[in-house]
Protein backbone atom coordinates (compact mmCIF):
# COMPACT_ATOMS: atom_id res chain seq x y z
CA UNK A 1 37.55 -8.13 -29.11
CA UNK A 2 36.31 -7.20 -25.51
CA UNK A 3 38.11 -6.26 -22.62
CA UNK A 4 38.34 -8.80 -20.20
CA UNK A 5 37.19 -6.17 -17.59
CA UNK A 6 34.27 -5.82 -19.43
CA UNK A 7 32.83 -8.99 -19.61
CA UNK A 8 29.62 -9.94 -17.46
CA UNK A 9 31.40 -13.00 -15.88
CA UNK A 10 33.76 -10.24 -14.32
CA UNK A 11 31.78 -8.21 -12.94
CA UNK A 12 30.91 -8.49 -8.98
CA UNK A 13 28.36 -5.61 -9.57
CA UNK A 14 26.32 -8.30 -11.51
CA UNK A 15 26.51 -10.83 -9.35
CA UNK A 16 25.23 -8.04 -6.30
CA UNK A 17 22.29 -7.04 -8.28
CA UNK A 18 21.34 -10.48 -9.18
CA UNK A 19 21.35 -11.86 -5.75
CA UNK A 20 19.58 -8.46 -4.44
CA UNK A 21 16.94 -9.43 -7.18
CA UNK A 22 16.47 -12.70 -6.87
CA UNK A 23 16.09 -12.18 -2.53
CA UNK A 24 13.64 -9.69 -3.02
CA UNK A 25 11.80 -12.07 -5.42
CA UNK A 26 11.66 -15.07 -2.67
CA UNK A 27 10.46 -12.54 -0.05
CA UNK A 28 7.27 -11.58 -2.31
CA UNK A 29 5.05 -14.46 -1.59
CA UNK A 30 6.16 -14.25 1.93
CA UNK A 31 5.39 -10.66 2.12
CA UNK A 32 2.12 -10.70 -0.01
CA UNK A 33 1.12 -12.39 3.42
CA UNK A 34 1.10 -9.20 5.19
CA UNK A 35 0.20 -7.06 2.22
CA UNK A 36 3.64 -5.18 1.64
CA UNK A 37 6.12 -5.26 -0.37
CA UNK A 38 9.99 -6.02 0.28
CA UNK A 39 11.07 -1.79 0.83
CA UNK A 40 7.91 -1.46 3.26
CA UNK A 41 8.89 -4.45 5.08
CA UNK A 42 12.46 -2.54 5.39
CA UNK A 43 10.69 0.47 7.27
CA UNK A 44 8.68 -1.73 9.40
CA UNK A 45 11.92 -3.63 10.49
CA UNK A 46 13.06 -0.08 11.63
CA UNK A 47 10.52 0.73 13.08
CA UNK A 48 10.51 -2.29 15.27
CA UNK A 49 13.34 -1.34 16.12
CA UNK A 50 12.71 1.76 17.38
CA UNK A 51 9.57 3.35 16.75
CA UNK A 52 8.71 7.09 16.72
CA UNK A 53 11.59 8.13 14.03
CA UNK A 54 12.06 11.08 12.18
CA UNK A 55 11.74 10.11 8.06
CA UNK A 56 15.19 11.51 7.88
CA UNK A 57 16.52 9.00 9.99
CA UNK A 58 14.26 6.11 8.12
CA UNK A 59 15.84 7.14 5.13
CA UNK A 60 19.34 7.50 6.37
CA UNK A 61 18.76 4.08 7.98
CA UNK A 62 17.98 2.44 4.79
CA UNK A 63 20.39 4.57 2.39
CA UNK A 64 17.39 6.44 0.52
CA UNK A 65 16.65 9.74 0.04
CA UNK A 66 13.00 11.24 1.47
CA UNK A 67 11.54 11.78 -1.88
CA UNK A 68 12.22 8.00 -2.36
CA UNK A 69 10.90 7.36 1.01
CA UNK A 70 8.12 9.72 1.48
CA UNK A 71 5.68 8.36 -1.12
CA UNK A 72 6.69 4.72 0.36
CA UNK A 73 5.43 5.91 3.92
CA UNK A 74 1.94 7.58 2.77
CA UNK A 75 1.16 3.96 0.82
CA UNK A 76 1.44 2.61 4.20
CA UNK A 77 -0.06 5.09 6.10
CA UNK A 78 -3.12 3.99 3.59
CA UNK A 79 -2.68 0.88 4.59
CA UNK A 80 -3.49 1.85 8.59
CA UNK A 81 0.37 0.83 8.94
CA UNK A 82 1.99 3.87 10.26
CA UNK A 83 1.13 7.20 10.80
CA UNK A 84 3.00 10.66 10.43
CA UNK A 85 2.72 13.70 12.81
CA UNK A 86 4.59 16.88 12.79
CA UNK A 87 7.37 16.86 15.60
CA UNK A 88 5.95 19.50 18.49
CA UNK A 89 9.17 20.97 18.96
CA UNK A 90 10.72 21.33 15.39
CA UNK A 91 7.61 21.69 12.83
CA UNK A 92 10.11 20.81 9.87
CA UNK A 93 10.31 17.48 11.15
CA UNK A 94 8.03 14.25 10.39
CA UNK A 95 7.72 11.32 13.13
CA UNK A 96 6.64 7.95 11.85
CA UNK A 97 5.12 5.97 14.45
CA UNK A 98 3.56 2.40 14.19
CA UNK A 99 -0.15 2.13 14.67
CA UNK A 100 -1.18 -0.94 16.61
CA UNK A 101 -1.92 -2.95 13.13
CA UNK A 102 1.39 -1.98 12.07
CA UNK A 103 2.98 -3.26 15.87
CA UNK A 104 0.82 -6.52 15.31
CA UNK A 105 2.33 -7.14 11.86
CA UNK A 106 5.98 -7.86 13.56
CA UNK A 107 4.10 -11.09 15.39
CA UNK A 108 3.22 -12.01 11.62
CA UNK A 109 6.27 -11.78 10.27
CA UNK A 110 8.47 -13.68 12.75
CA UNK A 111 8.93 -16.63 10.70
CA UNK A 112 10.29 -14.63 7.39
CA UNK A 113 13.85 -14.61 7.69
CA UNK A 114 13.88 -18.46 8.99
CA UNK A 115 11.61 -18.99 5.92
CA UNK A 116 14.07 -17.53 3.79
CA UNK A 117 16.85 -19.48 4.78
CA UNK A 118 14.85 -22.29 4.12
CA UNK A 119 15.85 -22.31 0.06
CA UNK A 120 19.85 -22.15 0.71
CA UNK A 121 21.97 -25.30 0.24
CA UNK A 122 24.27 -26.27 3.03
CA UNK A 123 27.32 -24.65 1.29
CA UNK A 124 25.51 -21.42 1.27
CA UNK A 125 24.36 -21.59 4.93
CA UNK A 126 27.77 -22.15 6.32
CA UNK A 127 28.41 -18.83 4.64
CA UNK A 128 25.55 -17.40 6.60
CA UNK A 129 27.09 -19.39 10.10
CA UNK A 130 30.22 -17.92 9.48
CA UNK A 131 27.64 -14.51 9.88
CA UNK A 132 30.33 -12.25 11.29
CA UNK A 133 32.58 -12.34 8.48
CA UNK A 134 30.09 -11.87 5.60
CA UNK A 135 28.42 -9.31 7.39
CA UNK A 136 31.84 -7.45 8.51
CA UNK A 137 32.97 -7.94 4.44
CA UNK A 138 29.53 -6.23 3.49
CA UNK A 139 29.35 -3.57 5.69
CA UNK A 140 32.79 -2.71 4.85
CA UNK A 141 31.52 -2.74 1.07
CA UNK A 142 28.37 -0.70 2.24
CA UNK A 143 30.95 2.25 4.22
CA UNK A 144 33.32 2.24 1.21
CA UNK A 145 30.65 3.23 -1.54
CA UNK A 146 28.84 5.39 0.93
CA UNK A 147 31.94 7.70 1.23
């Protein structure tokens, strides 16, 4: 006999890494586009953001750790995306900046997140209306297990 606890059904882990899956899959063709994948699409967004970063605040940004990130940022660098310099002032330190390609992509990928939201049932979107909520429940998930 299992424990209740223990079944799949029961488990909101599950259902987290299934939808993180199954997002990531539906950004692929989008993201095949541009020639990326879903984690170098990440950086770029943070980059966007605010470009000429450290990769210890990249990583921090997006929860990794630089040995995850680092090999992640010379794929791109391959790909004329970014480049890396040694910080003048602090030699220990590693700025990403965008080249111009990788400035140019943001144009290109305007549309994705509309395009995503394009598969969700009405149910679902009202979920995504009511944005403030889920993203106040999931950030408060995110700060909890980052402790």
């Amino acid at each position: 006999m299992i424990y209740d606890h223990l079944k799949l059904d029961n488990q909101y882990c599950f259902r987290f890494y299934t939808v993180s899956r199954l997002i990531t899959k539906h950004y692929q063709p989008l993201l095949a586009k541009l020639g990326i994948t879903y984690p170098q699409y990440l950086v770029l967004m943070v980059l966007w953001e605010q470009d000429d970063q450290p990769v210890n605040d990249i990583a921090k940004r997006l929860f990794l750790e630089t040995n995850t990130i680092t090999p992640l940022l010379q794929r791109m660098e391959a790909q004329k995306i970014l480049v890396r310099r040694q910080d003048k002032t602090d030699r220990r330190k590693v700025i990403v900046s965008l080249t111009a390609h990788g400035q140019e992509m943001m144009e290109q990928a305007k549309d994705i997140p509309l395009a995503m939201s394009e598969g969700f049932n009405e149910k679902t979107l009202a979920y995504f209306n009511q944005e403030s909520n889920l993203r106040q429940v999931l950030d408060d998930l995110i700060a909890d297990l980052d402790r």
